[in-house]
PDB file of N, CA and C in Angstrom:
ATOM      1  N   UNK A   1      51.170 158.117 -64.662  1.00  0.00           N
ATOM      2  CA  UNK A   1      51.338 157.070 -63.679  1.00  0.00           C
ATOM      3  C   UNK A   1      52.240 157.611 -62.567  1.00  0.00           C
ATOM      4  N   UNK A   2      51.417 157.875 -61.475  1.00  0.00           N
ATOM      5  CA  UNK A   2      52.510 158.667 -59.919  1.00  0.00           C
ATOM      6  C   UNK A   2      51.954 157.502 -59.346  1.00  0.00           C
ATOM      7  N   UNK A   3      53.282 157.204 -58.314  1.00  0.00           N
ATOM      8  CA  UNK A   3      53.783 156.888 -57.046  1.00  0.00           C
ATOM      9  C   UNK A   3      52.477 157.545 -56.069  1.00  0.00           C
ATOM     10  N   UNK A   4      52.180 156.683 -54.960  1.00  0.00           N
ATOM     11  CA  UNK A   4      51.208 157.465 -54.387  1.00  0.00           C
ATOM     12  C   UNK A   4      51.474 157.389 -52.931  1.00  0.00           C
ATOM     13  N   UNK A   5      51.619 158.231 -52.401  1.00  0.00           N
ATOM     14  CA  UNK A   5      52.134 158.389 -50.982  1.00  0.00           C
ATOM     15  C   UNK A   5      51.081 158.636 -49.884  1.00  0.00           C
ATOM     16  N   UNK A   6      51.206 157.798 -48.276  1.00  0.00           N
ATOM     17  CA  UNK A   6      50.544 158.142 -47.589  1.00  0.00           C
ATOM     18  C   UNK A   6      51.087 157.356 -46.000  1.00  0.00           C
ATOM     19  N   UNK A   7      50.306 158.024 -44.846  1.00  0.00           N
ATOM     20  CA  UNK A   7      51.384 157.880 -43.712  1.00  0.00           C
ATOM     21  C   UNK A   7      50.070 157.442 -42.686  1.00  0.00           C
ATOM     22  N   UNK A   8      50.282 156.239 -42.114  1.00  0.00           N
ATOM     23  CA  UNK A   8      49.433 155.493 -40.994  1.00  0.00           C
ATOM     24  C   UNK A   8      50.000 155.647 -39.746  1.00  0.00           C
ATOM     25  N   UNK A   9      49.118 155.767 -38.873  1.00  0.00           N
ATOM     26  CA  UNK A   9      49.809 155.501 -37.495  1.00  0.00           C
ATOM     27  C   UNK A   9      49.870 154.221 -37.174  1.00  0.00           C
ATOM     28  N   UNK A  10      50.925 153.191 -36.593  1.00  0.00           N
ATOM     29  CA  UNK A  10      50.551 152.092 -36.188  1.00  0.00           C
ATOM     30  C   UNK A  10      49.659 151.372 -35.496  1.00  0.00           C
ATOM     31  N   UNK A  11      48.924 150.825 -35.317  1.00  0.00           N
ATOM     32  CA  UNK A  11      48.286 150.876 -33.539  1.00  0.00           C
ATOM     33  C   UNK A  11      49.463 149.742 -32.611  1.00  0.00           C
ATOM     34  N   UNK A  12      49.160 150.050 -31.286  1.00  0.00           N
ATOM     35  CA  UNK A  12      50.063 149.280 -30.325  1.00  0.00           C
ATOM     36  C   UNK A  12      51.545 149.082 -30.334  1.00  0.00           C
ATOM     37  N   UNK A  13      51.947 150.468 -30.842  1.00  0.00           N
ATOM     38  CA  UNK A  13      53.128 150.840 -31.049  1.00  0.00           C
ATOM     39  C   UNK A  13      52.820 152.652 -31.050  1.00  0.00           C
ATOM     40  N   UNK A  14      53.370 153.004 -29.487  1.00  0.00           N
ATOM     41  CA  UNK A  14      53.169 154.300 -29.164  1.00  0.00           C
ATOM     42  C   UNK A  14      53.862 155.294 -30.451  1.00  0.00           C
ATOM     43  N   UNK A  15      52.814 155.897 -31.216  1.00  0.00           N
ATOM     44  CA  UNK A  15      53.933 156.848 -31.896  1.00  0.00           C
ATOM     45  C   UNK A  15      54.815 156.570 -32.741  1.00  0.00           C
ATOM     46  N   UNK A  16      54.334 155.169 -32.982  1.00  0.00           N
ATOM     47  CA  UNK A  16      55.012 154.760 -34.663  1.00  0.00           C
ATOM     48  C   UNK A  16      54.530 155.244 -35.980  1.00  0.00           C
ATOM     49  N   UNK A  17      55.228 155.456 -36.950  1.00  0.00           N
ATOM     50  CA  UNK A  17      54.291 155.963 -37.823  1.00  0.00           C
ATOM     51  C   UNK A  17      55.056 155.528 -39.228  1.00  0.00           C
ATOM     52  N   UNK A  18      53.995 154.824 -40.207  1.00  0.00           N
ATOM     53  CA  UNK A  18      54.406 154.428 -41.469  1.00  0.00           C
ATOM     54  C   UNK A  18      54.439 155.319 -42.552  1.00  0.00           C
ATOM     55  N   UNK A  19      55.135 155.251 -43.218  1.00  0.00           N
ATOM     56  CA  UNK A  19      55.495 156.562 -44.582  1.00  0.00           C
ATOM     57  C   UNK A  19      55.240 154.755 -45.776  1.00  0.00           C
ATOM     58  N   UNK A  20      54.190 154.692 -46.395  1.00  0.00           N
ATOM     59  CA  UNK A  20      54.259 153.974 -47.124  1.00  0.00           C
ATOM     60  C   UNK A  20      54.142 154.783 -48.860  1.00  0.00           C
ATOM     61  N   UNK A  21      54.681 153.772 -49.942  1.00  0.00           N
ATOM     62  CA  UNK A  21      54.320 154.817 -51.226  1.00  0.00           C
ATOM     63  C   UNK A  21      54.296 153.143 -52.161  1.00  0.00           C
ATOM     64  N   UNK A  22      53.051 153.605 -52.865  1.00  0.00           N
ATOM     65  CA  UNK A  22      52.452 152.491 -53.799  1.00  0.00           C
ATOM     66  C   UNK A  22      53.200 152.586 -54.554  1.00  0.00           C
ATOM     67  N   UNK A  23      53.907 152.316 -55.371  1.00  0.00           N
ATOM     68  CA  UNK A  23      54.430 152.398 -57.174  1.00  0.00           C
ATOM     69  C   UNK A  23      53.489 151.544 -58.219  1.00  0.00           C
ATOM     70  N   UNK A  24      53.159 152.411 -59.125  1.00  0.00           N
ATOM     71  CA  UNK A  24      51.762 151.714 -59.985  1.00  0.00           C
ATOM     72  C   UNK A  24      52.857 150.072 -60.902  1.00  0.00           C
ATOM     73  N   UNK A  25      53.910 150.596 -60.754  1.00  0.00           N
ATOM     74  CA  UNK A  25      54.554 149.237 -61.805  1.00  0.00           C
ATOM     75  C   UNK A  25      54.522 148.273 -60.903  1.00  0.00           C
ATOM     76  N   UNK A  26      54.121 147.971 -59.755  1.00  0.00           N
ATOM     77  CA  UNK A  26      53.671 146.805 -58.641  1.00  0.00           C
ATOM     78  C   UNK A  26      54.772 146.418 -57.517  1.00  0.00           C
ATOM     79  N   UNK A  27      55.408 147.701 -57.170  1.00  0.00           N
ATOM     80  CA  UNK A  27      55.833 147.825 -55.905  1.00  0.00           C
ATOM     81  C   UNK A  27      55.131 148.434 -54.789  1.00  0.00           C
ATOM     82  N   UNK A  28      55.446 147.879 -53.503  1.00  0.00           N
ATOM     83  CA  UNK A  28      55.730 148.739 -52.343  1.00  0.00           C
ATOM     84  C   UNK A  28      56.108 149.539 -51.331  1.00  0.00           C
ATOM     85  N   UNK A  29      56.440 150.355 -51.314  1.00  0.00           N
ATOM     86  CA  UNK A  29      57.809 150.507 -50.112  1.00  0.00           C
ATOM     87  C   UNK A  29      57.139 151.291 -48.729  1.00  0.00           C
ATOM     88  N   UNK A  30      57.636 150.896 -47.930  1.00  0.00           N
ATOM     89  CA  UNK A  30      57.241 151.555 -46.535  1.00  0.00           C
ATOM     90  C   UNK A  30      58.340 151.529 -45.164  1.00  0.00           C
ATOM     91  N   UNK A  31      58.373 152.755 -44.537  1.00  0.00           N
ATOM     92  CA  UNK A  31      59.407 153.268 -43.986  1.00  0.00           C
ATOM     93  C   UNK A  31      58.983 153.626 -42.405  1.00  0.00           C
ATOM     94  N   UNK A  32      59.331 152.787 -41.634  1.00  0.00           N
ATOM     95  CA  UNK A  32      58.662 153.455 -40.465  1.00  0.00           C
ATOM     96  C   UNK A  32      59.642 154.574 -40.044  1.00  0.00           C
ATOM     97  N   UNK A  33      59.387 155.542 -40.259  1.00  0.00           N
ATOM     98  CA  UNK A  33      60.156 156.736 -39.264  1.00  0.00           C
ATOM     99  C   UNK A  33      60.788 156.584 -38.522  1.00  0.00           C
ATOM    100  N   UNK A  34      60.395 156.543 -37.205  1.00  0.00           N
ATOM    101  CA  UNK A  34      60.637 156.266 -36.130  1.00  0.00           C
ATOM    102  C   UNK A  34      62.094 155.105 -35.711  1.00  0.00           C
ATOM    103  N   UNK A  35      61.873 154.536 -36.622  1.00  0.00           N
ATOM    104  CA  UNK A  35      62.963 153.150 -36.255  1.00  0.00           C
ATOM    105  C   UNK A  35      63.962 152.922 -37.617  1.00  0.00           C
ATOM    106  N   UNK A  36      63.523 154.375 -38.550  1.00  0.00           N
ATOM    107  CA  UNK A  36      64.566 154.061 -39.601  1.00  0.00           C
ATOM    108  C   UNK A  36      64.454 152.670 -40.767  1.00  0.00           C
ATOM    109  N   UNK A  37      63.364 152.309 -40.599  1.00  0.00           N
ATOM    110  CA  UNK A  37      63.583 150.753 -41.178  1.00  0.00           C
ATOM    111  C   UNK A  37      62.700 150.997 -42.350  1.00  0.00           C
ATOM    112  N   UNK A  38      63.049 150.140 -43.589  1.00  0.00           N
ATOM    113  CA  UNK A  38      62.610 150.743 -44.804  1.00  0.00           C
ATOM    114  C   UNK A  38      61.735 148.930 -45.085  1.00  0.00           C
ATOM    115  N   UNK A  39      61.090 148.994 -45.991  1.00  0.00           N
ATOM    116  CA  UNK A  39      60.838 147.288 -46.220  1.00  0.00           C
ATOM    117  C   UNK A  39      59.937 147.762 -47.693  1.00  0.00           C
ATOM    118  N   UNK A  40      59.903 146.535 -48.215  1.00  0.00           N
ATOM    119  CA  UNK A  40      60.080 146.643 -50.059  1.00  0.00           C
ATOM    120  C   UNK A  40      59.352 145.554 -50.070  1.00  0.00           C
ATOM    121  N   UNK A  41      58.314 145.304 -51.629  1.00  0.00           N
ATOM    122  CA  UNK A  41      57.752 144.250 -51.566  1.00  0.00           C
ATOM    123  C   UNK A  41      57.234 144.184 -53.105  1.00  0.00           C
ATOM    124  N   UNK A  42      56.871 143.489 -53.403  1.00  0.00           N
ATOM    125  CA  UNK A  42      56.046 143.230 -54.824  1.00  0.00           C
ATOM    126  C   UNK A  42      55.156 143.090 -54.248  1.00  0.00           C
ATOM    127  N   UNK A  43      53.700 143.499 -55.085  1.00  0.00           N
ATOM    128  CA  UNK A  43      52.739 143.446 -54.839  1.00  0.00           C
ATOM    129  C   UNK A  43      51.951 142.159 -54.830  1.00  0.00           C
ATOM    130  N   UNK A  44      52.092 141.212 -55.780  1.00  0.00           N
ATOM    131  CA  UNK A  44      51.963 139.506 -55.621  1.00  0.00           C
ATOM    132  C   UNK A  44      52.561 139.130 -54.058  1.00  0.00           C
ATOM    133  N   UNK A  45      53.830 139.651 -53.674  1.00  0.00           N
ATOM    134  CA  UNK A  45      54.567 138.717 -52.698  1.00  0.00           C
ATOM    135  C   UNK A  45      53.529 139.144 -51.188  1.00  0.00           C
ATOM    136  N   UNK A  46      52.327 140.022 -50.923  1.00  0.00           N
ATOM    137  CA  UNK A  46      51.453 140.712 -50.026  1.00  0.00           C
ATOM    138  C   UNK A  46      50.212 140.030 -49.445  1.00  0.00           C
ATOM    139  N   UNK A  47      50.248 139.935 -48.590  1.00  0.00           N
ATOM    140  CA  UNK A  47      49.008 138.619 -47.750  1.00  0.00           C
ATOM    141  C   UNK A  47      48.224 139.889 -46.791  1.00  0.00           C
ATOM    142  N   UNK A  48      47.019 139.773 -46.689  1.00  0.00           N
ATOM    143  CA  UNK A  48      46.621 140.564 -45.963  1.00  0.00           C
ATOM    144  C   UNK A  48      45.904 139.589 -45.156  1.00  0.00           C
ATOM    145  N   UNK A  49      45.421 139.864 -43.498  1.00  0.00           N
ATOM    146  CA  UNK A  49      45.049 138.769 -42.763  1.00  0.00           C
ATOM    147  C   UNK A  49      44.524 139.843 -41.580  1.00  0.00           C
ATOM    148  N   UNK A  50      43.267 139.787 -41.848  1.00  0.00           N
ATOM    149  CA  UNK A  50      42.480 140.368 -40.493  1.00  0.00           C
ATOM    150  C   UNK A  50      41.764 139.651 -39.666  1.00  0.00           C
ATOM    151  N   UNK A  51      41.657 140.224 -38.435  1.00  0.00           N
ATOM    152  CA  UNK A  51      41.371 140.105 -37.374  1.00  0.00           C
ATOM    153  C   UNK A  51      40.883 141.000 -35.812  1.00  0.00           C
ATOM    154  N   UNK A  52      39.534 141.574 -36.393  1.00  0.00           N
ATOM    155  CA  UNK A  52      38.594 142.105 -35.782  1.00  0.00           C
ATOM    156  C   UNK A  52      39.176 143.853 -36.200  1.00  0.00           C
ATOM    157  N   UNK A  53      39.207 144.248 -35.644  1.00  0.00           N
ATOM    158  CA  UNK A  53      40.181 145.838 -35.597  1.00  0.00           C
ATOM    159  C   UNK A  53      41.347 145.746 -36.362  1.00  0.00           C
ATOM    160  N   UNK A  54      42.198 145.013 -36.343  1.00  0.00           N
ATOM    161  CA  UNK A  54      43.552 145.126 -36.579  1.00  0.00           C
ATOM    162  C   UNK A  54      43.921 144.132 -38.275  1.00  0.00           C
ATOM    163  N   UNK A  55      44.820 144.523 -38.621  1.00  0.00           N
ATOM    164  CA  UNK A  55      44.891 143.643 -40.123  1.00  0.00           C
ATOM    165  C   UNK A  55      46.459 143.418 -40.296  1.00  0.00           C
ATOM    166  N   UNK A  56      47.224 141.999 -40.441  1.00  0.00           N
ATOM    167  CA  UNK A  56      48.579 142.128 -41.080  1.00  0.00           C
ATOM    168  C   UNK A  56      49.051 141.857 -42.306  1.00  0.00           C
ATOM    169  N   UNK A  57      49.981 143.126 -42.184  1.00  0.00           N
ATOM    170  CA  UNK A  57      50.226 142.485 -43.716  1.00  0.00           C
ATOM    171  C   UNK A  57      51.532 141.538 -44.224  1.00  0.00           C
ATOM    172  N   UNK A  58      51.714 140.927 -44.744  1.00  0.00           N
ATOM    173  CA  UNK A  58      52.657 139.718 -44.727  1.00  0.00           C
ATOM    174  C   UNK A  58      53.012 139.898 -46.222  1.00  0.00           C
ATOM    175  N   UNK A  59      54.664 140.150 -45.825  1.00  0.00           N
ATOM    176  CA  UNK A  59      55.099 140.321 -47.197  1.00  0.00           C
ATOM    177  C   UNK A  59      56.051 138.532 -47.598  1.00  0.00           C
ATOM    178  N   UNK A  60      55.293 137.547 -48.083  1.00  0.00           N
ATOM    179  CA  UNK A  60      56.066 136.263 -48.447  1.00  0.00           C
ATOM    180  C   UNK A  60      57.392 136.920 -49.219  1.00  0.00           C
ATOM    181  N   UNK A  61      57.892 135.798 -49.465  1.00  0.00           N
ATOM    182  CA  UNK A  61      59.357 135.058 -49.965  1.00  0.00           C
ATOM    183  C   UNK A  61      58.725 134.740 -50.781  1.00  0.00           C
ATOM    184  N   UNK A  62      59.067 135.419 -52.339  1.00  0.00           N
ATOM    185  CA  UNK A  62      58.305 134.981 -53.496  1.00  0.00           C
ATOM    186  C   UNK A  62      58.952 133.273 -54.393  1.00  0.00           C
ATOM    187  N   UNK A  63      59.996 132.971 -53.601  1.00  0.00           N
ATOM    188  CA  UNK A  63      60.291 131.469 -53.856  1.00  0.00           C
ATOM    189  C   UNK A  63      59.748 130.815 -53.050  1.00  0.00           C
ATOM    190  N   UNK A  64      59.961 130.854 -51.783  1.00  0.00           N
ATOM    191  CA  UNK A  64      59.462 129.919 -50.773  1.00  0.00           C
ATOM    192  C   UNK A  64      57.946 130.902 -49.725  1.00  0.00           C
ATOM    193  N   UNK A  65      57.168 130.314 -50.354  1.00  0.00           N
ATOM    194  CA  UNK A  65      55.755 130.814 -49.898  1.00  0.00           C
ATOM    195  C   UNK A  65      55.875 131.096 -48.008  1.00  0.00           C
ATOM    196  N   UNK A  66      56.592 129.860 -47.921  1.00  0.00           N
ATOM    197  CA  UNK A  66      56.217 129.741 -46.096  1.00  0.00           C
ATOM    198  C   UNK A  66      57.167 130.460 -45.414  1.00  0.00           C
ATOM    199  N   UNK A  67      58.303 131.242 -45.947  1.00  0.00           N
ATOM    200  CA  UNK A  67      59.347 132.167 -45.184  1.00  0.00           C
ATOM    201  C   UNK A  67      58.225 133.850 -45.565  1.00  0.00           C
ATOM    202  N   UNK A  68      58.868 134.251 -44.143  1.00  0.00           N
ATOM    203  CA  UNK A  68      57.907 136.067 -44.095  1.00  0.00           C
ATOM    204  C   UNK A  68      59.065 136.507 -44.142  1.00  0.00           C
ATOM    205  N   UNK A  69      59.207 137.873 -45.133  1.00  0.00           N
ATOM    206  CA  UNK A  69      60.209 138.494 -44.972  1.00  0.00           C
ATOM    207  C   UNK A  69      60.264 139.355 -44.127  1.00  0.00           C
ATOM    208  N   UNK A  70      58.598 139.819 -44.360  1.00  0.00           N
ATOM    209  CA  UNK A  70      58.334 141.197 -43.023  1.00  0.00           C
ATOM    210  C   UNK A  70      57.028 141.346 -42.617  1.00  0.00           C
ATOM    211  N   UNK A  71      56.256 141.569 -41.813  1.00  0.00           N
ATOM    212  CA  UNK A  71      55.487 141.737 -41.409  1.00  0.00           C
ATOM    213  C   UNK A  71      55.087 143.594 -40.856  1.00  0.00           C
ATOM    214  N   UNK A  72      53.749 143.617 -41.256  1.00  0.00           N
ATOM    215  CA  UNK A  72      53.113 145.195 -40.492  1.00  0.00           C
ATOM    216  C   UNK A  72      51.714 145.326 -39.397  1.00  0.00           C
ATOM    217  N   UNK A  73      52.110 145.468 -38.562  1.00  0.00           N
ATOM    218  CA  UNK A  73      50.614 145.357 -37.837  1.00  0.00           C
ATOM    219  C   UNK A  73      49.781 146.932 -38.383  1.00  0.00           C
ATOM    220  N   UNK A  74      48.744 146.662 -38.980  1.00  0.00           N
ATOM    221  CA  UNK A  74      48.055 148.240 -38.985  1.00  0.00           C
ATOM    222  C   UNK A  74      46.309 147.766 -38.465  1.00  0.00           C
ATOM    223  N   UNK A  75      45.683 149.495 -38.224  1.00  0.00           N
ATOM    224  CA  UNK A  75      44.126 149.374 -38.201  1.00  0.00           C
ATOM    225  C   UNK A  75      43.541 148.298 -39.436  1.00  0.00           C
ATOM    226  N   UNK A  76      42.374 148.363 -39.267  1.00  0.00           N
ATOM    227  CA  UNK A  76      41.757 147.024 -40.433  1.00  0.00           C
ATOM    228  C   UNK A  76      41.443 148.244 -41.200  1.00  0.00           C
ATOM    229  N   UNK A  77      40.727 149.682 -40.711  1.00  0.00           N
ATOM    230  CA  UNK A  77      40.577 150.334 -41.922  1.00  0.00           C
ATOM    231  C   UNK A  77      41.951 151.266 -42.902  1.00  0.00           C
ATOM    232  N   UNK A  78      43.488 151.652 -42.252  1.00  0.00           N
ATOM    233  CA  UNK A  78      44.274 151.599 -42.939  1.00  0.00           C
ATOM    234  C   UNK A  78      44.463 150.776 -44.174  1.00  0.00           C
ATOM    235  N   UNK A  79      44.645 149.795 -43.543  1.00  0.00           N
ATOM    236  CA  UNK A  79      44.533 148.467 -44.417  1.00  0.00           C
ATOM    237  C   UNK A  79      43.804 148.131 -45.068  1.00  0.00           C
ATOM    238  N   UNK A  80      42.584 148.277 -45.613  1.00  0.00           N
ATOM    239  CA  UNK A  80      41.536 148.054 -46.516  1.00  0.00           C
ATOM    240  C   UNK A  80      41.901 149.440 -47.163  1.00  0.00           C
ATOM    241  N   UNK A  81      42.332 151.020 -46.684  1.00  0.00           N
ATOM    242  CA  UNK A  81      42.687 151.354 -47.945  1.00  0.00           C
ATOM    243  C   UNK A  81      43.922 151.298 -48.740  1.00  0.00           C
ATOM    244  N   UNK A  82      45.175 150.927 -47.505  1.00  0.00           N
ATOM    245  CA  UNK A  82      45.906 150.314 -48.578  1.00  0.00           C
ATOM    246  C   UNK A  82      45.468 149.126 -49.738  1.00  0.00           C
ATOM    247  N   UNK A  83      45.342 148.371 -49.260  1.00  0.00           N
ATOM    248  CA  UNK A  83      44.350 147.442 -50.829  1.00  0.00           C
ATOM    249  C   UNK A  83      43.466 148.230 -51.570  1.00  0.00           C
ATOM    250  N   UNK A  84      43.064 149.264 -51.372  1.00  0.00           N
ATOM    251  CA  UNK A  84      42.224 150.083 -52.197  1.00  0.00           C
ATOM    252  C   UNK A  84      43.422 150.680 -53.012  1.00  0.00           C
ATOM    253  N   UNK A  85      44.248 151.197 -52.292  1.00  0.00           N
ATOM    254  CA  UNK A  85      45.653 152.054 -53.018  1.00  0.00           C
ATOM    255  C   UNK A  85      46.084 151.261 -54.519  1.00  0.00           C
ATOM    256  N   UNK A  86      46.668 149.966 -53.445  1.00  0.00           N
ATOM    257  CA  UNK A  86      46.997 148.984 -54.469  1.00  0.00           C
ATOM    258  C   UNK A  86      46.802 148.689 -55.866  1.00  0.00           C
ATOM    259  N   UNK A  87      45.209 148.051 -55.291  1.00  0.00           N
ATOM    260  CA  UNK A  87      43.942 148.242 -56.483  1.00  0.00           C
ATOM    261  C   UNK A  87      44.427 149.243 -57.815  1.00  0.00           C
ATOM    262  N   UNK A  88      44.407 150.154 -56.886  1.00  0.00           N
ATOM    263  CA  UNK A  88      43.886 151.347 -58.282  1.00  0.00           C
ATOM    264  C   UNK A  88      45.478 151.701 -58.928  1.00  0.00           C
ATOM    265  N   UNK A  89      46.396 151.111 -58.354  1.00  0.00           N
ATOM    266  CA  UNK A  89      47.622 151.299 -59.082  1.00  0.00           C
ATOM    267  C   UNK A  89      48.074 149.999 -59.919  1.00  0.00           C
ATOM    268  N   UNK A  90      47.252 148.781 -59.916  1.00  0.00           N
ATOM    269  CA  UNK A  90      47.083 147.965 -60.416  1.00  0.00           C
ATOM    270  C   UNK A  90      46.023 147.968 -61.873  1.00  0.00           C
ATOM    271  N   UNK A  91      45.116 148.696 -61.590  1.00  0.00           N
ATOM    272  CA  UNK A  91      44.204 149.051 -62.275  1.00  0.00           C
ATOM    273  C   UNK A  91      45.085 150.246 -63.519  1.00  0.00           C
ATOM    274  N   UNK A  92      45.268 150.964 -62.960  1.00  0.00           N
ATOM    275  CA  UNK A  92      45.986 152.107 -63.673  1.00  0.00           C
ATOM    276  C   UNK A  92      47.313 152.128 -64.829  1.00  0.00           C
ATOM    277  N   UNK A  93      47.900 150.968 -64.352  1.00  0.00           N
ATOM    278  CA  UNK A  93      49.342 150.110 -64.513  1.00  0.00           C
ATOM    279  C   UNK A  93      49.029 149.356 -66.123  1.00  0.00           C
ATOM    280  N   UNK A  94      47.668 148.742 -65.516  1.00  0.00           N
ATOM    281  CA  UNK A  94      47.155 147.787 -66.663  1.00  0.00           C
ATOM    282  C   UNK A  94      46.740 149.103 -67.837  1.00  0.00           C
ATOM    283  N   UNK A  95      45.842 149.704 -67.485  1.00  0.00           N
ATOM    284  CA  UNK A  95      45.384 150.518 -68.540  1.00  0.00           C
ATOM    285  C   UNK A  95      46.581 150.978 -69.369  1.00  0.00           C
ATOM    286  N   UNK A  96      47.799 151.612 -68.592  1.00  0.00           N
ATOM    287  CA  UNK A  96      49.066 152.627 -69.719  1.00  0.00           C
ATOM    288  C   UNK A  96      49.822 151.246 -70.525  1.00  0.00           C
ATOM    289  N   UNK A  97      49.624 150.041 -69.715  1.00  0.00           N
ATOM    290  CA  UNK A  97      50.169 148.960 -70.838  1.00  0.00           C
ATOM    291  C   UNK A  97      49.031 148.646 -72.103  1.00  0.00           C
ATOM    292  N   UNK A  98      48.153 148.572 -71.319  1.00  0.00           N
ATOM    293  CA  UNK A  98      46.967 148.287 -72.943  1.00  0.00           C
ATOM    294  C   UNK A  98      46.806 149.535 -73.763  1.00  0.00           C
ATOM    295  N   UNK A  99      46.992 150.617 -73.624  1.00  0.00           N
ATOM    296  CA  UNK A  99      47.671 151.997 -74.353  1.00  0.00           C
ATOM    297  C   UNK A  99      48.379 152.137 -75.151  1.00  0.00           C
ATOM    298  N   UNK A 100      49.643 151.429 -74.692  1.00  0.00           N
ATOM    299  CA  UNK A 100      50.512 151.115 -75.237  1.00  0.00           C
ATOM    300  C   UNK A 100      50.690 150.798 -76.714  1.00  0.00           C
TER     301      UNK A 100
END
């Protein structure tokens, strides 16, 4: 079970660039470079919401549904493979517990 690492460019943000890394036990973490800023998430607390090209991702307040803690603007196809990422570290997570 590895951590899986990978780096998006933003769009509409000249030269931003995300350092995100899945953790299969159902974290997130992602770091934009550029601005130093780190942001953390459970994988339940993750809303994805597209809109033509572009997709956000919305990390809720796992008490209060209607507070955002953070928000990411990315491409729609970044973003469909992050949920692919996800997926398969979700998938993977489950299997070493039923192993178990």
């Amino acid at each position: 079970m590895l951590a899986v690492h990978r780096q998006f460019i933003l769009p509409g943000h000249r030269g931003l660039h995300a350092d995100v890394t899945v953790i299969p036990t159902g974290e997130l973490e992602v770091n934009i470079k550029e601005k130093n800023n780190s942001l953390k998430a459970e994988f339940e607390d993750l809303y994805f919401f597209s809109s033509g090209k572009a997709t956000d991702i919305v990390c809720r307040d796992p008490v209060s549904h209607d507070e955002v803690r953070w928000q990411l603007h990315m491409a729609s196809d970044d973003a469909r493979e992050l949920a692919k990422m996800i997926e398969s570290a979700e998938e993977e997570f489950e299997i070493l517990m039923r192993d178990l």
